[in-house]
Protein backbone atom coordinates (compact mmCIF):
# COMPACT_ATOMS: atom_id res chain seq x y z
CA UNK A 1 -113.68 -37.13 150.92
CA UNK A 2 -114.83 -36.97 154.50
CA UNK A 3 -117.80 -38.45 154.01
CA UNK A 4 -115.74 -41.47 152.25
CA UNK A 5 -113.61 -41.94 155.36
CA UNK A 6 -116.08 -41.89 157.78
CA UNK A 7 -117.90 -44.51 155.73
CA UNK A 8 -114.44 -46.36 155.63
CA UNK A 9 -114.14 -46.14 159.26
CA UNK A 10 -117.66 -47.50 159.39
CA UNK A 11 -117.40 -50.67 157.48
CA UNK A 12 -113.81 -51.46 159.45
CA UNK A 13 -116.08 -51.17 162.94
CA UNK A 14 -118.54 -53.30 161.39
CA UNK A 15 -116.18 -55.97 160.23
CA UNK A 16 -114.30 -55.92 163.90
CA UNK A 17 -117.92 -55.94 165.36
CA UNK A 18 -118.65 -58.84 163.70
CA UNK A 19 -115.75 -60.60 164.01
CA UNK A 20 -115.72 -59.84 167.78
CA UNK A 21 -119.51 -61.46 168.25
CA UNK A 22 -118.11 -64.13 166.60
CA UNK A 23 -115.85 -65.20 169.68
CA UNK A 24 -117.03 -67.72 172.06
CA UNK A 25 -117.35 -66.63 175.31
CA UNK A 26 -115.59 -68.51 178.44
CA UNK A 27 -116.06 -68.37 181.98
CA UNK A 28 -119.47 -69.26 183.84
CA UNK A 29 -120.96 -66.55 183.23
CA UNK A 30 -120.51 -63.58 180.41
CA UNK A 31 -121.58 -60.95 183.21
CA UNK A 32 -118.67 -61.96 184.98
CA UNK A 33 -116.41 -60.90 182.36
CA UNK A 34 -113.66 -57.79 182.49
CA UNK A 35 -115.13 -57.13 178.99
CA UNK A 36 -118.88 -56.47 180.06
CA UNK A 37 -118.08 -52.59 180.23
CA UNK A 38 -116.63 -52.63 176.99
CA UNK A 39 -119.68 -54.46 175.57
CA UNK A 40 -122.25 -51.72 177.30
CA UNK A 41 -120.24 -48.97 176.03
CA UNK A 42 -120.25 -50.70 172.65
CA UNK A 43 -124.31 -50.79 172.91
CA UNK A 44 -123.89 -47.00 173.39
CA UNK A 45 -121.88 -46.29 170.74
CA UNK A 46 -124.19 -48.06 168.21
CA UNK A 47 -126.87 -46.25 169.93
CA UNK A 48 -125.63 -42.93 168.81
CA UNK A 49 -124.36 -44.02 165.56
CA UNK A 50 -127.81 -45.11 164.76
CA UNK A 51 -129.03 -41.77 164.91
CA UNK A 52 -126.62 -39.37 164.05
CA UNK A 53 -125.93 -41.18 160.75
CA UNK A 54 -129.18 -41.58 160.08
CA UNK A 55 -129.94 -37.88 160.92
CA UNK A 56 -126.53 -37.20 158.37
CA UNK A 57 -128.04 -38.82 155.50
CA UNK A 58 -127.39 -42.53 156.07
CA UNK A 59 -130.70 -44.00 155.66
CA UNK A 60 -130.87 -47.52 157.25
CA UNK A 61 -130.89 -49.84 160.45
CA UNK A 62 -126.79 -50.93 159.92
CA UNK A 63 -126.31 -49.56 163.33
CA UNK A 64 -129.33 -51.33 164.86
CA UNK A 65 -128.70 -54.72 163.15
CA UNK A 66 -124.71 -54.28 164.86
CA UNK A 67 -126.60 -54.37 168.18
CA UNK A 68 -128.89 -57.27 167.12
CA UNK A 69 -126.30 -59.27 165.88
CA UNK A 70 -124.33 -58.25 169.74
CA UNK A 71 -127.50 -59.44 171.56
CA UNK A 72 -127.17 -62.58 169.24
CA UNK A 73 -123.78 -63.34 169.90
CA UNK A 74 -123.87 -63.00 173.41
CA UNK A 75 -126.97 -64.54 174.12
CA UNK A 76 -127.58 -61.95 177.54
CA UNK A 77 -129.77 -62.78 180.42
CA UNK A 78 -132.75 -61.06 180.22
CA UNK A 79 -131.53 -58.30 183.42
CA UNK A 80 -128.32 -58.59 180.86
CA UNK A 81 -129.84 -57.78 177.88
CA UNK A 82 -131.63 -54.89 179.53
CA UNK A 83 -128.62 -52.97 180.26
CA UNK A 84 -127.86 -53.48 176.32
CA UNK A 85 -130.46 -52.17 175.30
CA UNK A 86 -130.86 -49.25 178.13
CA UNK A 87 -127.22 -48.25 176.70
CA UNK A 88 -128.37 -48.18 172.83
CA UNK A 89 -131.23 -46.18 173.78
CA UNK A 90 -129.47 -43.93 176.00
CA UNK A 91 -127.07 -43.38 173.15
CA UNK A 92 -129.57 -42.91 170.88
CA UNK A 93 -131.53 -40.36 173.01
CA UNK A 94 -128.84 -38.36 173.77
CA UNK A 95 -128.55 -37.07 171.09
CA UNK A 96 -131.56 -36.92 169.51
CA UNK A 97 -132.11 -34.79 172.09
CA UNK A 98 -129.40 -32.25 171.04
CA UNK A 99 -129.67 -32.57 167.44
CA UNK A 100 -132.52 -31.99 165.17
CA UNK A 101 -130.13 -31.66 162.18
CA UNK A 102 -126.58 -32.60 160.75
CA UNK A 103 -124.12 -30.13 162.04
CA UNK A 104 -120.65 -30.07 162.01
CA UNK A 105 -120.68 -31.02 165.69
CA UNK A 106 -123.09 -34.23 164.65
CA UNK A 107 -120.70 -35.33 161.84
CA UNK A 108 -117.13 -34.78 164.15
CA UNK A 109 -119.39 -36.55 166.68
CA UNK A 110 -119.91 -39.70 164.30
CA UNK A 111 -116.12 -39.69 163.58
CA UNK A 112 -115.24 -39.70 167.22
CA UNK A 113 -117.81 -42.73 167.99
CA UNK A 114 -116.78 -44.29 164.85
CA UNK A 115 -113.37 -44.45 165.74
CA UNK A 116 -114.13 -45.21 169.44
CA UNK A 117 -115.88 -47.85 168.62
CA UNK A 118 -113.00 -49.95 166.38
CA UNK A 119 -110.82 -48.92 169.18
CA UNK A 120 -113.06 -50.62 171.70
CA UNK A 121 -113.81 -53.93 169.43
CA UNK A 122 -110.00 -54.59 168.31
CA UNK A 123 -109.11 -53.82 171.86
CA UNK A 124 -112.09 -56.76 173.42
CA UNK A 125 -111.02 -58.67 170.61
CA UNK A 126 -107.61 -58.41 171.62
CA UNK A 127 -107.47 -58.73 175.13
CA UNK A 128 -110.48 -61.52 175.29
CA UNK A 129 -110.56 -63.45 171.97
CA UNK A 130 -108.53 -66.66 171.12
């Protein structure tokens, strides 16, 4: 059953990912946007969703291919795009560095950032979409 919502709670991220990278962005410049931490945070959640689920028994790049389509959507800079990725990895390596198998902690850990992560994409949506 847990494993059932945290997939639920994956697909509804995914779905408010996507329809958040759908959103045109306004303004000269996206790096001038209140958003931008949200965004980097974003990167880092996807980061660490990418390898805890993976280490959990996901098997897959879902989490990866969320960033991808991010780096799509907004189109970064290239010193932009760099703190993207620098936050994906950093999620990533984090915990890879803590974890060498699924835990308790790494599953409540995937339910946090799951959750975090709709929070923060209905909330950008919210606040910045039209």
């Amino acid at each position: 059953m847990d494993c059932l919502k945290a997939l639920m709670r994956a697909l509804i991220l995914s779905f408010a990912l996507l329809s958040f990278v759908a959103l045109p962005l306004r303004g000269a410049h996206a790096t001038d946007g209140p958003f931008e931490p949200g965004l980097v945070r974003l990167a880092e959640i996807l980061g660490s969703l990418h390898f805890l689920r993976n280490l959990c028994g996901e098997s897959g790049t879902q989490w990866r291919d969320q960033m991808e389509s991010l780096l799509e959507a907004e189109k970064p800079d290239a010193a932009r795009r760099a703190r993207f990725i620098a936050s994906f990895n950093h999620g990533y390596r984090t915990f890879q560095t803590t974890y060498t198998t699924c835990t308790p902690a790494a599953a409540a850990a995937i339910e946090r950032y799951v959750k975090e992560g709709e929070n923060l994409s209905r909330e950008i949506t919210v606040k910045y979409g039209n």
